[in-house]
N, C-alpha and C. Protein backbone atom coordinates (compact mmCIF):
# COMPACT_ATOMS: atom_id res chain seq x y z
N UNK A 1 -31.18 47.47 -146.69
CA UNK A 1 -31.52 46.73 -145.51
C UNK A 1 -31.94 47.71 -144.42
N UNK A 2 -32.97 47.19 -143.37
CA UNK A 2 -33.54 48.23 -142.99
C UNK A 2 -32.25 48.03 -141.55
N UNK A 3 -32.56 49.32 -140.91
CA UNK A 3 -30.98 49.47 -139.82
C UNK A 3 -31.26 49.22 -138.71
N UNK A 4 -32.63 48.68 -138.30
CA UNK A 4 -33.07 47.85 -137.15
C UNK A 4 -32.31 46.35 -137.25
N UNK A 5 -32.52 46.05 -138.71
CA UNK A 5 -32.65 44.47 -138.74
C UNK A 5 -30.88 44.00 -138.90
N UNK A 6 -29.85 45.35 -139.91
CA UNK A 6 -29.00 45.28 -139.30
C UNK A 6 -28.25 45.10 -138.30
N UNK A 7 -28.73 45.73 -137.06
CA UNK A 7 -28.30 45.80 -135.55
C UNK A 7 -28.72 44.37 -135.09
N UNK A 8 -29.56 43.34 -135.58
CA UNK A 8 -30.22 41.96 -135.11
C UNK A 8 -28.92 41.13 -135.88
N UNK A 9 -28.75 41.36 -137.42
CA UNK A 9 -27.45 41.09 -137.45
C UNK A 9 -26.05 40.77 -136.95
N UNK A 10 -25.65 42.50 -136.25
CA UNK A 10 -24.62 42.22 -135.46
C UNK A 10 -25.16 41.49 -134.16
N UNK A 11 -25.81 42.01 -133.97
CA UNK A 11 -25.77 41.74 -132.08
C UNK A 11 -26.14 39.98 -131.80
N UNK A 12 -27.10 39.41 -132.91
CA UNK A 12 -26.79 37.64 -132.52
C UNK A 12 -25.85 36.79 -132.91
N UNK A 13 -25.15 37.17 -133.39
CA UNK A 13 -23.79 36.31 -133.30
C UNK A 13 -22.76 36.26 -132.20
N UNK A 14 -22.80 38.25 -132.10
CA UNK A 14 -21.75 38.41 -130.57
C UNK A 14 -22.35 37.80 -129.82
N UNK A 15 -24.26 37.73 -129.31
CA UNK A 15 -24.62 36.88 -127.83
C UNK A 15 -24.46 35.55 -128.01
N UNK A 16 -24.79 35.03 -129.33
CA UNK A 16 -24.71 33.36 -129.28
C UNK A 16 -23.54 32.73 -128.94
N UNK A 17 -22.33 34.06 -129.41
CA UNK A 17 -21.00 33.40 -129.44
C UNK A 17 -20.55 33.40 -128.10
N UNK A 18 -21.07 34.07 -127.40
CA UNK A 18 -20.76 34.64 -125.62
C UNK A 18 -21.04 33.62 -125.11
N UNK A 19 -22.66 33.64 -125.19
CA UNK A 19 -23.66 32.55 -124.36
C UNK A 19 -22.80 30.73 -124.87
N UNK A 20 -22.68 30.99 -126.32
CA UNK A 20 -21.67 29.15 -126.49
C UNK A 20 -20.01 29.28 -125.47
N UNK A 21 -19.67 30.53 -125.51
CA UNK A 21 -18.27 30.71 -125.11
C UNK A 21 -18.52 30.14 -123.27
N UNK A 22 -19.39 31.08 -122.87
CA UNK A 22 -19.38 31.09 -121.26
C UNK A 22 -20.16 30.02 -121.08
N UNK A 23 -20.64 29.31 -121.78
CA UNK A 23 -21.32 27.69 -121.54
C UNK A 23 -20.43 26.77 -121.12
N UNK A 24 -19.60 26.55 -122.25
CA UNK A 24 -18.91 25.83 -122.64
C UNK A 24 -17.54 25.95 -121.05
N UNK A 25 -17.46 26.91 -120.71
CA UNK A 25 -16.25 27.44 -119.56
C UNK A 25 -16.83 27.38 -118.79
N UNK A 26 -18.57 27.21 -118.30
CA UNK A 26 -19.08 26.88 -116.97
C UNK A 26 -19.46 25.53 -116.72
N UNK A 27 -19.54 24.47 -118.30
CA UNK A 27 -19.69 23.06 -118.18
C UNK A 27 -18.12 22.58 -117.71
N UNK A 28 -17.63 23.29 -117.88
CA UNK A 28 -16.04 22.86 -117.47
C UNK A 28 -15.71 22.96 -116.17
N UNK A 29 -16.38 23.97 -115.28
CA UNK A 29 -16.15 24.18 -113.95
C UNK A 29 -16.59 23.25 -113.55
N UNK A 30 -18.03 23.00 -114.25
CA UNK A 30 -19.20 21.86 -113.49
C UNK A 30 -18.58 20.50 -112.95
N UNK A 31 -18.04 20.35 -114.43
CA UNK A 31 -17.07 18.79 -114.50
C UNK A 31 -16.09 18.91 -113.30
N UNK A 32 -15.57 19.82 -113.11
CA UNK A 32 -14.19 19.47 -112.32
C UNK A 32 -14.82 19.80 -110.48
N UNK A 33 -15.77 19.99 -110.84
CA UNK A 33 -16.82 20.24 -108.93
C UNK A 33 -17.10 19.27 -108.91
N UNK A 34 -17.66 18.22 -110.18
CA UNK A 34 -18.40 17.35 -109.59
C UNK A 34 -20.32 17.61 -109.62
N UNK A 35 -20.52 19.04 -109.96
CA UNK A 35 -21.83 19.96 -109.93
C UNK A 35 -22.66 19.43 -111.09
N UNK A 36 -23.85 19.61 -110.63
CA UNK A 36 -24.97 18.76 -112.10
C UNK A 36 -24.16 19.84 -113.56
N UNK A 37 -24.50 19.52 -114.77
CA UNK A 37 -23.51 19.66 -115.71
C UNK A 37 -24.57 20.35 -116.48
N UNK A 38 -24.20 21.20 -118.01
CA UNK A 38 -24.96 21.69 -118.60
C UNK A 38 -24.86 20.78 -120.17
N UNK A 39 -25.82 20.50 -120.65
CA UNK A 39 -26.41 19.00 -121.40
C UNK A 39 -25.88 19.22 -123.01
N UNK A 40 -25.16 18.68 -123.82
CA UNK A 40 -24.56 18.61 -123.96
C UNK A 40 -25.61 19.54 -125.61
N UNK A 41 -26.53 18.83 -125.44
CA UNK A 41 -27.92 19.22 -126.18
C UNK A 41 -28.06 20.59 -125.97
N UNK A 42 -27.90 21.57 -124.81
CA UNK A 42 -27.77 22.60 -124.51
C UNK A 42 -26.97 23.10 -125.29
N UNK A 43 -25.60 23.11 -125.08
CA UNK A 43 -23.69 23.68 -125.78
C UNK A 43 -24.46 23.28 -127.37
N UNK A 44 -24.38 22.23 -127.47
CA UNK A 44 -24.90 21.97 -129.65
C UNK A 44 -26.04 22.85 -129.75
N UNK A 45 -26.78 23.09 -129.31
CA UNK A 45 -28.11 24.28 -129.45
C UNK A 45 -27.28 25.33 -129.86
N UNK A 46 -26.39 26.03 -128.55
CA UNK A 46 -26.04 27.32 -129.06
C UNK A 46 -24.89 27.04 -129.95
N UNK A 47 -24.59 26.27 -130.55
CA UNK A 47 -23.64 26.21 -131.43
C UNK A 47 -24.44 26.46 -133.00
N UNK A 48 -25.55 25.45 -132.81
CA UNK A 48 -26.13 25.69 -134.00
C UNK A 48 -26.77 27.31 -133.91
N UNK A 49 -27.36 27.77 -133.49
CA UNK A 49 -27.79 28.85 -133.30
C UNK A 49 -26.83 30.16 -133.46
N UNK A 50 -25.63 29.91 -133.70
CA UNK A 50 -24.46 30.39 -133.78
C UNK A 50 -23.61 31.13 -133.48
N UNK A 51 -23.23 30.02 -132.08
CA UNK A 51 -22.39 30.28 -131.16
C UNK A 51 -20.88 29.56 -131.15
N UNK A 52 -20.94 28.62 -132.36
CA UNK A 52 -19.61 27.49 -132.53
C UNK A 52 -18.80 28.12 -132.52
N UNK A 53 -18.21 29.44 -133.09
CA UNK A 53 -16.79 29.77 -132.80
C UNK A 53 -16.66 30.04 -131.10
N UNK A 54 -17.19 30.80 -130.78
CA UNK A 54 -17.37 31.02 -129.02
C UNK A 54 -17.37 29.38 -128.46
N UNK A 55 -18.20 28.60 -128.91
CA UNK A 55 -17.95 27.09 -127.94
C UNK A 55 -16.63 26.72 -128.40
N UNK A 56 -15.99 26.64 -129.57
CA UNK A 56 -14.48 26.07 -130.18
C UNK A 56 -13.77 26.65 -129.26
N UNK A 57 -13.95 28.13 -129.57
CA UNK A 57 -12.88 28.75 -128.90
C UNK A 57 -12.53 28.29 -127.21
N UNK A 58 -13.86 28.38 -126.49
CA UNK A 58 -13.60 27.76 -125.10
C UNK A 58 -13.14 26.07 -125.08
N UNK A 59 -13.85 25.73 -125.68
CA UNK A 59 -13.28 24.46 -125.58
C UNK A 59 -11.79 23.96 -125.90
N UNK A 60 -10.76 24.72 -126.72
CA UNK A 60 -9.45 24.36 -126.63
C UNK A 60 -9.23 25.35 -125.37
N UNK A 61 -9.28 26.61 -125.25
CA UNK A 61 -8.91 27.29 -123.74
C UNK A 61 -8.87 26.35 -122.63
N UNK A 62 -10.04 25.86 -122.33
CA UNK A 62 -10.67 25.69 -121.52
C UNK A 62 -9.78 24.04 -121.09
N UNK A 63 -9.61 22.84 -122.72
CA UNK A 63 -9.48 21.58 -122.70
C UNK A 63 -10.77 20.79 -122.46
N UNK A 64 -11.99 21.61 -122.86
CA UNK A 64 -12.97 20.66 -122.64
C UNK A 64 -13.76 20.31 -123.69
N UNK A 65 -14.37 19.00 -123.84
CA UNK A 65 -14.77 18.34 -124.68
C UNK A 65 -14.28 18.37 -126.44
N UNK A 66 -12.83 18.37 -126.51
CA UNK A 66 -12.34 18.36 -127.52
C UNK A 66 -12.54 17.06 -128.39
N UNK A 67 -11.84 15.51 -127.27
CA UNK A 67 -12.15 14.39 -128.17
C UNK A 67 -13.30 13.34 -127.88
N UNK A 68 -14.43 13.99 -127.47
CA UNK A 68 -15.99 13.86 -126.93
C UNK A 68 -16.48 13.46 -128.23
N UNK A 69 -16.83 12.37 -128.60
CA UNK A 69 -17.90 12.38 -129.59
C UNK A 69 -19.17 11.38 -129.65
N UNK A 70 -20.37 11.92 -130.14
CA UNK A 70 -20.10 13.08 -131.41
C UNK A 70 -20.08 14.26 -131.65
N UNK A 71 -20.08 14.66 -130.02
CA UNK A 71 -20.06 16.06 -129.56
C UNK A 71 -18.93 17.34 -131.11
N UNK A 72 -17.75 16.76 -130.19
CA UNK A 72 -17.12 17.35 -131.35
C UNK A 72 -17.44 17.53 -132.59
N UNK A 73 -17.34 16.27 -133.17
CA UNK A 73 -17.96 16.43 -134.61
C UNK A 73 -19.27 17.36 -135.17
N UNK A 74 -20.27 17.31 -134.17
CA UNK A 74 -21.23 18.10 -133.98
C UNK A 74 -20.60 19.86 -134.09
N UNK A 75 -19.89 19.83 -132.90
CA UNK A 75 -19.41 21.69 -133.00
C UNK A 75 -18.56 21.57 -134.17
N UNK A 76 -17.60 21.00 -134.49
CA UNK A 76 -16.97 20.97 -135.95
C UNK A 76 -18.16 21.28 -137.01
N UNK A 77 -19.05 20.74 -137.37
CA UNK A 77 -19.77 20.98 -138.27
C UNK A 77 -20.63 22.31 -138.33
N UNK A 78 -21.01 22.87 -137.34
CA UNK A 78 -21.27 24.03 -137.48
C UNK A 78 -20.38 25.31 -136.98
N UNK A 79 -19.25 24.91 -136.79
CA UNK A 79 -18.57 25.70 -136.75
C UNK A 79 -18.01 26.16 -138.10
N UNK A 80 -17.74 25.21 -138.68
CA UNK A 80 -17.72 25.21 -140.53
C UNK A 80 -19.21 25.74 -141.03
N UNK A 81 -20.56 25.40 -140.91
CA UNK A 81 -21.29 25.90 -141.57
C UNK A 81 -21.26 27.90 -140.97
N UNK A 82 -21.03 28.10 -140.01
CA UNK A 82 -20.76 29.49 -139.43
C UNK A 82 -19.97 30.53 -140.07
N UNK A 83 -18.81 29.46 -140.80
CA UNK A 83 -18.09 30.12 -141.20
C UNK A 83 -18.38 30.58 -142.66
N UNK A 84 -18.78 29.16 -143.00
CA UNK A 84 -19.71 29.45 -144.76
C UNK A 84 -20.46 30.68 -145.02
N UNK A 85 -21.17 30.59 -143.69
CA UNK A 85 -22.37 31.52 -143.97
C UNK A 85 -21.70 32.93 -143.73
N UNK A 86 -20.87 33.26 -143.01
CA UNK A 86 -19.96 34.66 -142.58
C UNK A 86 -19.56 34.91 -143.92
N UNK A 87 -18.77 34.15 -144.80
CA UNK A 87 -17.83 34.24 -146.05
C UNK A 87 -18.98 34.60 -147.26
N UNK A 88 -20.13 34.24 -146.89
CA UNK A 88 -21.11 34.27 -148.07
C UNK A 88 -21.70 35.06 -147.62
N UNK A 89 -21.75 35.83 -146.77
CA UNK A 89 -22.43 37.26 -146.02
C UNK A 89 -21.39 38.07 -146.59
N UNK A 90 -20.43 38.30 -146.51
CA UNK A 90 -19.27 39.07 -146.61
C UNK A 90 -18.72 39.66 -147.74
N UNK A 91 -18.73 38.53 -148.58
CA UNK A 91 -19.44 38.18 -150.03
C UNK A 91 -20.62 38.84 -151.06
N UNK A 92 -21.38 38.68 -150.11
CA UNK A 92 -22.78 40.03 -150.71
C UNK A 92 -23.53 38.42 -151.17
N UNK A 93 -23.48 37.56 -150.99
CA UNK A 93 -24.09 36.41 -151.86
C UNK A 93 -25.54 35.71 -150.69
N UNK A 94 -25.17 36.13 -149.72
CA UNK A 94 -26.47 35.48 -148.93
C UNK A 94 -27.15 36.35 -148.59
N UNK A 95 -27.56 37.63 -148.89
CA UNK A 95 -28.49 38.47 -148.32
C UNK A 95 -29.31 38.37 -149.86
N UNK A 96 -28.66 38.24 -150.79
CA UNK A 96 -29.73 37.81 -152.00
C UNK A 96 -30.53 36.70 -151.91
N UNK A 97 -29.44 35.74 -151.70
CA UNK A 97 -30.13 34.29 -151.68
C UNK A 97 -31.32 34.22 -150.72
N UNK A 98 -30.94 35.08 -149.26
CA UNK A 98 -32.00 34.92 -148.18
C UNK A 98 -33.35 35.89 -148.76
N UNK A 99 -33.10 36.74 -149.86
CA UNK A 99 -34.28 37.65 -149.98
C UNK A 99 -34.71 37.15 -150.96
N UNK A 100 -34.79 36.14 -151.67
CA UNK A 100 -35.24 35.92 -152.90
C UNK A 100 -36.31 34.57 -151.90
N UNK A 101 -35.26 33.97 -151.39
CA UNK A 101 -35.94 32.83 -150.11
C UNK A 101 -37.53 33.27 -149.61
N UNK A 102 -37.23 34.09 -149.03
CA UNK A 102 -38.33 35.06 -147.95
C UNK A 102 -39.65 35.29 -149.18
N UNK A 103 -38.83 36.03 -150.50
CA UNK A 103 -39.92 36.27 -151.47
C UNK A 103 -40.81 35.38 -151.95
N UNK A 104 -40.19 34.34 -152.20
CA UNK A 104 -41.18 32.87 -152.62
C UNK A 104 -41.57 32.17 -151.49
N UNK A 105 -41.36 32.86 -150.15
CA UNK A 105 -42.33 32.12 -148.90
C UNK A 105 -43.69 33.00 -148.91
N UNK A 106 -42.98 34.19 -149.31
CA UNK A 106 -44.45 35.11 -148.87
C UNK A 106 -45.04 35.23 -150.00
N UNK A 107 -44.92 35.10 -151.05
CA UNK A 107 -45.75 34.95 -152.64
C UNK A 107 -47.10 34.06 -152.16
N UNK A 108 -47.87 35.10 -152.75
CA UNK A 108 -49.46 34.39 -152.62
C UNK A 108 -49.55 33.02 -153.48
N UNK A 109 -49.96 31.91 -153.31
CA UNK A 109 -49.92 30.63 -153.79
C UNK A 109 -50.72 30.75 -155.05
């Protein structure tokens, strides 16, 4: 693996997980000001994008939007697919799967 694409590796999970973490703890301030709010479509973006442990995590800290749904159910589900994909990274099983992927996208037709 080349050691650029490594470093893209680490480093988007720590920002997604930040950017879902400190979302999730500034929609919470919002709520309790009364202040326009951050959309809920926003927080599930960076969750999918994969930030769900960082939004989970704030959200029990925090007490916000735990029994919200389908919000919840929403960060539940990719908070589980986050984890799949970590365990199957970890694993050695998805950097094959993703390069074999990539190979039959870029194969001349």
């Amino acid at each position: 693996m080349d050691a650029s694409l490594g470093q893209y590796i680490i480093y988007w999970p720590l920002a997604a997980n930040l950017i879902g973490f400190v979302s999730m703890v500034l929609d919470k301030q919002f709520a309790e000001q009364g202040s326009r709010r951050i959309s809920e479509g926003t927080l599930l973006l960076w969750c999918f994008l994969g930030g769900a442990p960082g939004a989970f995590v704030a959200s029990r800290l925090v007490r916000h939007k735990t029994r919200k749904q389908p919000f919840a159910t929403w960060m539940l589900i990719w908070l589980w697919l986050d984890i799949i994909l970590l365990l199957l990274w970890m694993l050695g099983i998805l950097e094959p799967l993703l390069a074999s992927a990539l190979a039959r996208i870029a194969a001349p037709a």
